[in-house]
C-alpha atoms as a PDB file:
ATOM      1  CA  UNK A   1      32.682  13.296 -30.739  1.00  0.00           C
ATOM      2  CA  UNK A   2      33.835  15.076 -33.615  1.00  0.00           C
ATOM      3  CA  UNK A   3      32.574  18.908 -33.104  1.00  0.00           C
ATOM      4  CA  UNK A   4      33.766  20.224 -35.792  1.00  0.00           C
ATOM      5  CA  UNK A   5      31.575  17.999 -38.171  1.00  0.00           C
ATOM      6  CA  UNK A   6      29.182  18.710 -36.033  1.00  0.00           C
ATOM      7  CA  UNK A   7      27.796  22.600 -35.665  1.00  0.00           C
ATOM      8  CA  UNK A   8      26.731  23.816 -38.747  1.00  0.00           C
ATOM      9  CA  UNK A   9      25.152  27.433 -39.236  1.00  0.00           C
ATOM     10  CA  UNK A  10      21.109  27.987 -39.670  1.00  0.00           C
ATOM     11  CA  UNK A  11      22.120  29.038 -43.225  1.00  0.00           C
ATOM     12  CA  UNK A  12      23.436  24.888 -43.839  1.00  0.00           C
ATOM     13  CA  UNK A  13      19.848  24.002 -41.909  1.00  0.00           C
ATOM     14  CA  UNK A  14      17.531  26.024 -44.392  1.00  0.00           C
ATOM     15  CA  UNK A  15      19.531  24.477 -47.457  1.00  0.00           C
ATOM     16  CA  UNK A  16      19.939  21.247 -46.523  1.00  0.00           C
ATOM     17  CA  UNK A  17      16.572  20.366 -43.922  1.00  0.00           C
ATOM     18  CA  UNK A  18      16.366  17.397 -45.322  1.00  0.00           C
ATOM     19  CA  UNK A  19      20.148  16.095 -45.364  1.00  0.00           C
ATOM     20  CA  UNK A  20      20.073  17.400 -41.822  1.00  0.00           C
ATOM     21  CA  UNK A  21      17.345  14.864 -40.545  1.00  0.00           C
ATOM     22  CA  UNK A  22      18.392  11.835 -42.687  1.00  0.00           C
ATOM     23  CA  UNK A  23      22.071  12.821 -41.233  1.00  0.00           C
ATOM     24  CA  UNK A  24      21.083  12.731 -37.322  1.00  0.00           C
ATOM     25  CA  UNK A  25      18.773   9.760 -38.142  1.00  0.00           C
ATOM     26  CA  UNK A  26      21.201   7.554 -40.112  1.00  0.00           C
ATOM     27  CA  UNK A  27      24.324   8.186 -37.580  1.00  0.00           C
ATOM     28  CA  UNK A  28      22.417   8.873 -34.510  1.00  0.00           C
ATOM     29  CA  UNK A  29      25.112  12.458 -33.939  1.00  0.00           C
ATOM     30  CA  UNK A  30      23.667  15.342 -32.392  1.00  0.00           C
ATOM     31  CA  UNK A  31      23.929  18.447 -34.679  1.00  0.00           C
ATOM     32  CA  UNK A  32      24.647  21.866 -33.454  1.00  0.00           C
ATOM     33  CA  UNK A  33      23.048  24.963 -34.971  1.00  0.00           C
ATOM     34  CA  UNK A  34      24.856  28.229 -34.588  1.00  0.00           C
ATOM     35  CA  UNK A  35      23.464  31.605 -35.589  1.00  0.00           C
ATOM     36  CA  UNK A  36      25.759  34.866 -35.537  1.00  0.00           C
ATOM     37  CA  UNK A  37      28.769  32.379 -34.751  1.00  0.00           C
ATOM     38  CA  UNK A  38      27.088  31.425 -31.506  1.00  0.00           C
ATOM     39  CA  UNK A  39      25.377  28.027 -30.623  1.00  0.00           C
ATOM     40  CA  UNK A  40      21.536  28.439 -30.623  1.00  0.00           C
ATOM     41  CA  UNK A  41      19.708  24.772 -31.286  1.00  0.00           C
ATOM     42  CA  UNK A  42      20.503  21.077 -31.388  1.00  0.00           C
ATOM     43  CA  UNK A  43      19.153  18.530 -33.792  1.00  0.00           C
ATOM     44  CA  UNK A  44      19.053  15.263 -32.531  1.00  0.00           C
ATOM     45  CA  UNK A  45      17.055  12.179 -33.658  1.00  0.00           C
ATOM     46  CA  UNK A  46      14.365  10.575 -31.665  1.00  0.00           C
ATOM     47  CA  UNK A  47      15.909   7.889 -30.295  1.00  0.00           C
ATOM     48  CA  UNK A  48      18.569   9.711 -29.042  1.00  0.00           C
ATOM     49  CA  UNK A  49      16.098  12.211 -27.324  1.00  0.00           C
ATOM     50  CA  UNK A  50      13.728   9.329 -25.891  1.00  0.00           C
ATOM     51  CA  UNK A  51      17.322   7.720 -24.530  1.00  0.00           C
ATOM     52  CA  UNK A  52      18.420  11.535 -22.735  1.00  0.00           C
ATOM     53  CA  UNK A  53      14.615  12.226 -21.430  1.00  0.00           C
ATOM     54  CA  UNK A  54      15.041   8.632 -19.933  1.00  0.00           C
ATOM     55  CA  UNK A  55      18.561   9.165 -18.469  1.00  0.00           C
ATOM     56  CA  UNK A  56      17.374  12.876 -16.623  1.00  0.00           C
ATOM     57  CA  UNK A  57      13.746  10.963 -15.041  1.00  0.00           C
ATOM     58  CA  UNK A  58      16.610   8.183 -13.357  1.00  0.00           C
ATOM     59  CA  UNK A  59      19.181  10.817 -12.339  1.00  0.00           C
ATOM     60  CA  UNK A  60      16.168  12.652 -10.815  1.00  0.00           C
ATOM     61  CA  UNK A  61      14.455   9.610  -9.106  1.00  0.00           C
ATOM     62  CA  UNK A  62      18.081   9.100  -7.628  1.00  0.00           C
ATOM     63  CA  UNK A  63      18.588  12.420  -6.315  1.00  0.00           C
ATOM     64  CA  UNK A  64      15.263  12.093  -5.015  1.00  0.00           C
ATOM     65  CA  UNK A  65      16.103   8.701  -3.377  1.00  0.00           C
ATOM     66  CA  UNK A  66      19.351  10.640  -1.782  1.00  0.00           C
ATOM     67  CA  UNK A  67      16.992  12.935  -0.555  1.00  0.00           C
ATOM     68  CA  UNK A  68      14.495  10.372   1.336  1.00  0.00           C
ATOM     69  CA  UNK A  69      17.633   8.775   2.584  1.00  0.00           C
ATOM     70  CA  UNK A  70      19.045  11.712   4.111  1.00  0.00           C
ATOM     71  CA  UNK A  71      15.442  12.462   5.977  1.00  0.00           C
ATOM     72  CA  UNK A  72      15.128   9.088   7.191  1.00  0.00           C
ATOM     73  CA  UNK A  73      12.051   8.206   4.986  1.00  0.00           C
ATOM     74  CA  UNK A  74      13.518   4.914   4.959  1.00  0.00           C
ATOM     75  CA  UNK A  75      11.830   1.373   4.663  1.00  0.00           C
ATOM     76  CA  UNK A  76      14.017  -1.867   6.323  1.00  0.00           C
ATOM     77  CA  UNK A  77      14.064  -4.438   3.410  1.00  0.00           C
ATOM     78  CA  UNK A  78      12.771  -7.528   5.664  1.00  0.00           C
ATOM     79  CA  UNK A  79       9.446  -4.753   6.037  1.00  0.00           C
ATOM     80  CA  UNK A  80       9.196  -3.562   2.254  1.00  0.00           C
ATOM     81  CA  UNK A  81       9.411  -7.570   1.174  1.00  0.00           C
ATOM     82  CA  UNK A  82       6.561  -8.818   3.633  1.00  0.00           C
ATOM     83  CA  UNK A  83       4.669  -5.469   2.376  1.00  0.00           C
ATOM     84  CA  UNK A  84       4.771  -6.668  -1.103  1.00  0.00           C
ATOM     85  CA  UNK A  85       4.103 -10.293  -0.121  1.00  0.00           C
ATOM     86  CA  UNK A  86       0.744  -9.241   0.987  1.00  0.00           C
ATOM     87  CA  UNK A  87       0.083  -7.313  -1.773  1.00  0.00           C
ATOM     88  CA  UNK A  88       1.074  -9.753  -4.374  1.00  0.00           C
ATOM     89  CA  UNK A  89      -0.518 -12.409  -2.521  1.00  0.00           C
ATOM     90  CA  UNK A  90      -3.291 -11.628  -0.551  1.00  0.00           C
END
């Protein structure tokens, strides 16, 4: 990740909107916007977002399987298998 190529200020944003979103598009590279010198937004191109959103909802279903695990809401495989046997098949 090269930074440095990569935060612009709002005032490159409002000149260049449109080199902006053909940028992050093109190359897929999250952009940084900074206002007062500190970081305030990120552009990032759909893809990319659609890829993060889809990362958090399976770190989150793990953490929620950790959770389960540590209660005890468990299933034995042989059990869950012959469940979906007889749903699948019946």
């Amino acid at each position: 990740m090269r930074l440095s190529q990569d935060i612009k200020p709002i005032s490159y944003l409002k000149a260049k909107t449109a080199d902006v979103i053909n940028s992050v598009s093109e190359n897929q590279r999250t952009i940084f916007i900074t206002q007062n010198g500190e970081a305030k937004a990120v552009v990032q191109d759909i893809r990319s977002y659609e890829n993060t959103q889809n990362t958090l909802n399976l770190l989150k279903l793990i953490i929620q399987s950790e959770h389960d695990i540590a209660k005890g809401k468990v299933t034995p495989q042989e059990e869950m298998f012959e469940n979906l046997e007889k749903k699948l098949f019946n």
